[in-house]
N, C-alpha and C. Protein backbone atom coordinates (compact mmCIF):
# COMPACT_ATOMS: atom_id res chain seq x y z
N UNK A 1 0.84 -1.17 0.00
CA UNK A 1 0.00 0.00 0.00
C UNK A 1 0.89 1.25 0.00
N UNK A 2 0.69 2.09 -0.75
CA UNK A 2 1.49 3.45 -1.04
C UNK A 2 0.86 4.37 0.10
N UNK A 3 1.78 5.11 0.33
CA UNK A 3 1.81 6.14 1.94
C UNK A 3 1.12 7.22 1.17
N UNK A 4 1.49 7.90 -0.16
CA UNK A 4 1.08 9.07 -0.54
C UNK A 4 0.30 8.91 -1.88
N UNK A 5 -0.77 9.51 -2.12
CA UNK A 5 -1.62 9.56 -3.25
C UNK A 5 -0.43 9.99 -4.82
N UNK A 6 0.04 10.65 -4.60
CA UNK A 6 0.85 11.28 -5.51
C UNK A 6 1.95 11.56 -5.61
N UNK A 7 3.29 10.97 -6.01
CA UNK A 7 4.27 11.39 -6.17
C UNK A 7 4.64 11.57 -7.37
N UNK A 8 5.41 12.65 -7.30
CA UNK A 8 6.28 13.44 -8.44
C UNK A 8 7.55 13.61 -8.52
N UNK A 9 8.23 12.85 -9.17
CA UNK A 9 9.65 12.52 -9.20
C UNK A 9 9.97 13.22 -10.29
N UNK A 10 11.49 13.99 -10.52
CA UNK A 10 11.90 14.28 -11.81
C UNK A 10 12.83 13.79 -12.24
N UNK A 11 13.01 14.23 -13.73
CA UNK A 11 13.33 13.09 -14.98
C UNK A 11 15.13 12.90 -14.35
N UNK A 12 15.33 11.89 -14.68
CA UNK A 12 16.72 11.71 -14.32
C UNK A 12 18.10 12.12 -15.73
N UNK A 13 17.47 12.55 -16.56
CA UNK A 13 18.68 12.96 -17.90
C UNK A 13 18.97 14.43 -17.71
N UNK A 14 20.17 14.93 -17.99
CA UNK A 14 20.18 16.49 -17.90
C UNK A 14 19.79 17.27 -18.43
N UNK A 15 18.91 16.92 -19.85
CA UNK A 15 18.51 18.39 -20.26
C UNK A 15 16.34 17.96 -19.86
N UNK A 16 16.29 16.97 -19.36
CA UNK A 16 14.95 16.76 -19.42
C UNK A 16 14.74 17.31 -17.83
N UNK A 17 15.58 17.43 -17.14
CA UNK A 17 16.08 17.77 -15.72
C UNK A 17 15.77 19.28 -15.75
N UNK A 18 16.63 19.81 -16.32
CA UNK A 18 16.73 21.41 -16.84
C UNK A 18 15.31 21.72 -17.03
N UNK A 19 15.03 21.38 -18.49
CA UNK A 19 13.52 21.55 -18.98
C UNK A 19 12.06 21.93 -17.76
N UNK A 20 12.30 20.40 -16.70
CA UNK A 20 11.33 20.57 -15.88
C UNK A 20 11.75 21.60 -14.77
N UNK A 21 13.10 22.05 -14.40
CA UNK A 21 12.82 22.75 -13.71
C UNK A 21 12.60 24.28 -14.29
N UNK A 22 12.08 24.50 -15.58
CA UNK A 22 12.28 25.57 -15.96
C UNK A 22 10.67 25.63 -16.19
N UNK A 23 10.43 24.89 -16.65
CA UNK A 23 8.78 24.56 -16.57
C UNK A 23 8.01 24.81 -15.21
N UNK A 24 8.92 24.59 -14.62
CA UNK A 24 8.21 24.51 -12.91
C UNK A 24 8.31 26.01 -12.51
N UNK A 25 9.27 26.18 -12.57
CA UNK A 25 9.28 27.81 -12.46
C UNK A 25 8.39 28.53 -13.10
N UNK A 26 8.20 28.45 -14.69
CA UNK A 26 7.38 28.91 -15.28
C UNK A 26 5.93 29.18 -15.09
N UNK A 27 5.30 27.86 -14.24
CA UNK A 27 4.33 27.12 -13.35
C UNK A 27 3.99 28.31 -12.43
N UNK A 28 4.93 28.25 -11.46
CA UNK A 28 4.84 29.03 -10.35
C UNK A 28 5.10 30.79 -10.27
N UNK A 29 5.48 30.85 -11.57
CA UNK A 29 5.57 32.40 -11.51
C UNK A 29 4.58 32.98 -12.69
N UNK A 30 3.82 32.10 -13.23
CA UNK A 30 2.59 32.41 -13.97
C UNK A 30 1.23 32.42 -12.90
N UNK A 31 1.09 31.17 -11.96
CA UNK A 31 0.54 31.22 -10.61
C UNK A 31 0.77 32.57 -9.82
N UNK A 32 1.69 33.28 -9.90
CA UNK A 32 2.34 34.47 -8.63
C UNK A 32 1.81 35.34 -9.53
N UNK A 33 2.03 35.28 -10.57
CA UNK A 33 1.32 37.15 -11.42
C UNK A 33 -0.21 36.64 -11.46
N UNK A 34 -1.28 35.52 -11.61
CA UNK A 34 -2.59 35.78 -11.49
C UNK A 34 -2.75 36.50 -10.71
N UNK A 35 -2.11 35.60 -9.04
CA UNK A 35 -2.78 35.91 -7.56
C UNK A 35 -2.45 37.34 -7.70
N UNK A 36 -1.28 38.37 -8.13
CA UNK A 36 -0.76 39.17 -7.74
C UNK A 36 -2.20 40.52 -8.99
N UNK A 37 -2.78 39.81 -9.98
CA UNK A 37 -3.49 40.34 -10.31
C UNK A 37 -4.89 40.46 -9.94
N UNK A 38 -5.14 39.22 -9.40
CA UNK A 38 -6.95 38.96 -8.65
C UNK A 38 -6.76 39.74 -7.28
N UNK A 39 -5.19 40.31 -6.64
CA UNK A 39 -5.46 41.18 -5.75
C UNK A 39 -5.76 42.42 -5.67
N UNK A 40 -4.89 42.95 -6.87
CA UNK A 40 -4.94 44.12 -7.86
C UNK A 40 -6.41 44.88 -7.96
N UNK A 41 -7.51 44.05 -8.59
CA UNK A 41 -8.68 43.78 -8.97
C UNK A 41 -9.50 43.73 -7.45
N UNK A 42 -9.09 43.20 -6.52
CA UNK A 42 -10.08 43.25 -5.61
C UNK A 42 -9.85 44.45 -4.62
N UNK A 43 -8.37 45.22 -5.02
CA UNK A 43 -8.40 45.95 -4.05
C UNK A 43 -8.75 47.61 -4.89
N UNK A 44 -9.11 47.22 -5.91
CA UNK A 44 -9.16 48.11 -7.04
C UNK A 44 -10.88 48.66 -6.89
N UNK A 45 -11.54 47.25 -6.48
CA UNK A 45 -13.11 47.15 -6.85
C UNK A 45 -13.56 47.72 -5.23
N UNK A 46 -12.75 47.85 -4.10
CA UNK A 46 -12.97 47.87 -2.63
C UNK A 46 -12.91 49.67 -2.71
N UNK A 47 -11.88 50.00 -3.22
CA UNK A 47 -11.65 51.48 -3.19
C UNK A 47 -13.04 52.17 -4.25
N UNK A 48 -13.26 51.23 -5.21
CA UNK A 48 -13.91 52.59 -5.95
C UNK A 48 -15.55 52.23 -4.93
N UNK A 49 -16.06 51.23 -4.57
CA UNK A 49 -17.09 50.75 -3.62
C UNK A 49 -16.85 51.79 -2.39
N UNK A 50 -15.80 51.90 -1.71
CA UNK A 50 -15.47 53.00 -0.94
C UNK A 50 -16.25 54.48 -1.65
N UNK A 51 -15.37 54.90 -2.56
CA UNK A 51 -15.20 55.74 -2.81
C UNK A 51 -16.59 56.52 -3.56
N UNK A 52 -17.60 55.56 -4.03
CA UNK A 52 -18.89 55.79 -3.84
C UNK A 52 -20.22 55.90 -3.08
N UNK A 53 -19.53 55.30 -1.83
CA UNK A 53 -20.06 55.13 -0.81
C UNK A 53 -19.71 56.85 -0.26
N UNK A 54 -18.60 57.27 -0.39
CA UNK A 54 -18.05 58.68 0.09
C UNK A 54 -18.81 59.58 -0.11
N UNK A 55 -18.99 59.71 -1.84
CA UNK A 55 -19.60 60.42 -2.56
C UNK A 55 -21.33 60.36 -2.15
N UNK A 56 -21.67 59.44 -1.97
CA UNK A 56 -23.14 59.12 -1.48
C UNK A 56 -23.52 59.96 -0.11
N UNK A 57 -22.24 59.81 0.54
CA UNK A 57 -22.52 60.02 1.76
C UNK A 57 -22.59 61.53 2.16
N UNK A 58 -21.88 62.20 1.14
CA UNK A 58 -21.66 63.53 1.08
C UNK A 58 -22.68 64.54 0.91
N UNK A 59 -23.45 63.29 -0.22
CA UNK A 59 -24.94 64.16 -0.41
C UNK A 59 -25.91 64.13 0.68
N UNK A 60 -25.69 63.38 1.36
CA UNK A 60 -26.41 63.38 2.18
C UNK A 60 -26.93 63.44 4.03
N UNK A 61 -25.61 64.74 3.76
CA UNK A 61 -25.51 65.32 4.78
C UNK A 61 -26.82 66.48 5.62
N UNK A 62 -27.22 66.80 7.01
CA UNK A 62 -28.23 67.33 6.99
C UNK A 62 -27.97 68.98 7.10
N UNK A 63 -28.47 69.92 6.85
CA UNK A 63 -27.23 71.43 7.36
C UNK A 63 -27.60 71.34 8.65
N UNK A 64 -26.28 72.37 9.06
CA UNK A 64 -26.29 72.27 10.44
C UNK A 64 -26.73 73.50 10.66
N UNK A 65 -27.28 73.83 12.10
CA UNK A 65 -28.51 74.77 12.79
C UNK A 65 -27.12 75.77 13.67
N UNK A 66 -27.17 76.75 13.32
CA UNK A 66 -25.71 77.69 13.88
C UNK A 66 -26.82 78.19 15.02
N UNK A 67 -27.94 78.43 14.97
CA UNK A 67 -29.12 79.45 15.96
C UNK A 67 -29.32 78.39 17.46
N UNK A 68 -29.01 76.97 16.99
CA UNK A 68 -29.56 76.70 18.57
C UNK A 68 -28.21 76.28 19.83
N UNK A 69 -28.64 76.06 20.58
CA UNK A 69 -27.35 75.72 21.65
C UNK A 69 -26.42 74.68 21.65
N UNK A 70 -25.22 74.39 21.74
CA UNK A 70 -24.82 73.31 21.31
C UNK A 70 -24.35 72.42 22.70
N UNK A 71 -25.14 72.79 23.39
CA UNK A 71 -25.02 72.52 25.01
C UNK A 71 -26.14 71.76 25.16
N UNK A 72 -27.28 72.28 24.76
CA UNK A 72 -28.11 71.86 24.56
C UNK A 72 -28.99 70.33 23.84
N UNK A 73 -29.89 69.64 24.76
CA UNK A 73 -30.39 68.23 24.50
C UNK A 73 -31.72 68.34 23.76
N UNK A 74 -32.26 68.55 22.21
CA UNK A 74 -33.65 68.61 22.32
C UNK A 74 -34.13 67.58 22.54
N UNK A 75 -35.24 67.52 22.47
CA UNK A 75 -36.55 66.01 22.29
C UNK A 75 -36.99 66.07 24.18
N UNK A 76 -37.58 64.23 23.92
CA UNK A 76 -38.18 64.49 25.31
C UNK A 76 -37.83 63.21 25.47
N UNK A 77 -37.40 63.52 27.02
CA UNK A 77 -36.98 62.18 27.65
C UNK A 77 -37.53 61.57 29.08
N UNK A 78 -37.20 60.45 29.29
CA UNK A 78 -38.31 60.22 30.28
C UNK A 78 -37.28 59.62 31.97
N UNK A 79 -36.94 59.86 32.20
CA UNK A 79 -35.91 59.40 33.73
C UNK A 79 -37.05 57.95 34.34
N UNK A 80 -36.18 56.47 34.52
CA UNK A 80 -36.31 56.15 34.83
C UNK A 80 -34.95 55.64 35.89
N UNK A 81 -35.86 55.26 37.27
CA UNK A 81 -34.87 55.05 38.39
C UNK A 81 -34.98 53.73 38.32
N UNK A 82 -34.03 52.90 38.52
CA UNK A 82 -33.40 51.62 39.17
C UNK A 82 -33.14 51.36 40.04
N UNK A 83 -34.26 50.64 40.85
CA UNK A 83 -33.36 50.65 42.20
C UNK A 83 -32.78 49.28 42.26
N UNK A 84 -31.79 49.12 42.94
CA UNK A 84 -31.30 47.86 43.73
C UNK A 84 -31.63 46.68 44.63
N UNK A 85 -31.93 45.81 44.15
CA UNK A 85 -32.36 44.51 45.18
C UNK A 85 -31.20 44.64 46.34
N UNK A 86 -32.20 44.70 47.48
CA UNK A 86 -31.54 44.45 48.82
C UNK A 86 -31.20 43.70 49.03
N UNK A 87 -29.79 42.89 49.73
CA UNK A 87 -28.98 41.76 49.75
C UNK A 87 -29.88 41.29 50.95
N UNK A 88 -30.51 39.66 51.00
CA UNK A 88 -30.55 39.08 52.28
C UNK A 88 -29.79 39.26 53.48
């Protein structure tokens, strides 16, 4: 019974040796520029999503009231007390 599903051995002649490791490289640095582009792209699609979200947000600001107090609480509120359960 074999320990591993898959092994990958390389060629034992020198230029078939060469070949694969040039292939392999090739492999892995065609792999490194996708990822390095699907990040590109997602961080590309995050900023302009930002950046409409900005714009959205801008419009829809309320004006601000310079005449009333800024100390000041409007509306109406209602005070409720809590009291504490007495310890046995």
């Amino acid at each position: 019974m074999r320990e591993r599903l898959f092994v990958l051995q390389p060629p034992r002649g020198a230029l078939a040796r060469g070949l694969w490791m040039v292939s392999t490289i090739a492999a892995v640095g065609i792999l490194l520029v996708f990822g390095i582009v699907v990040v590109f792209i997602a961080a590309a699609a995050i900023a302009l999503l930002w950046a409409l979200g900005a714009i959205r947000r801008r419009g829809q600001r309320s004006p601000v009231r310079h005449d009333a107090n800024q100390d000041a609480i409007e509306g109406e509120f209602v005070v409720v007390e809590q009291r504490r359960p007495r310890l046995p």
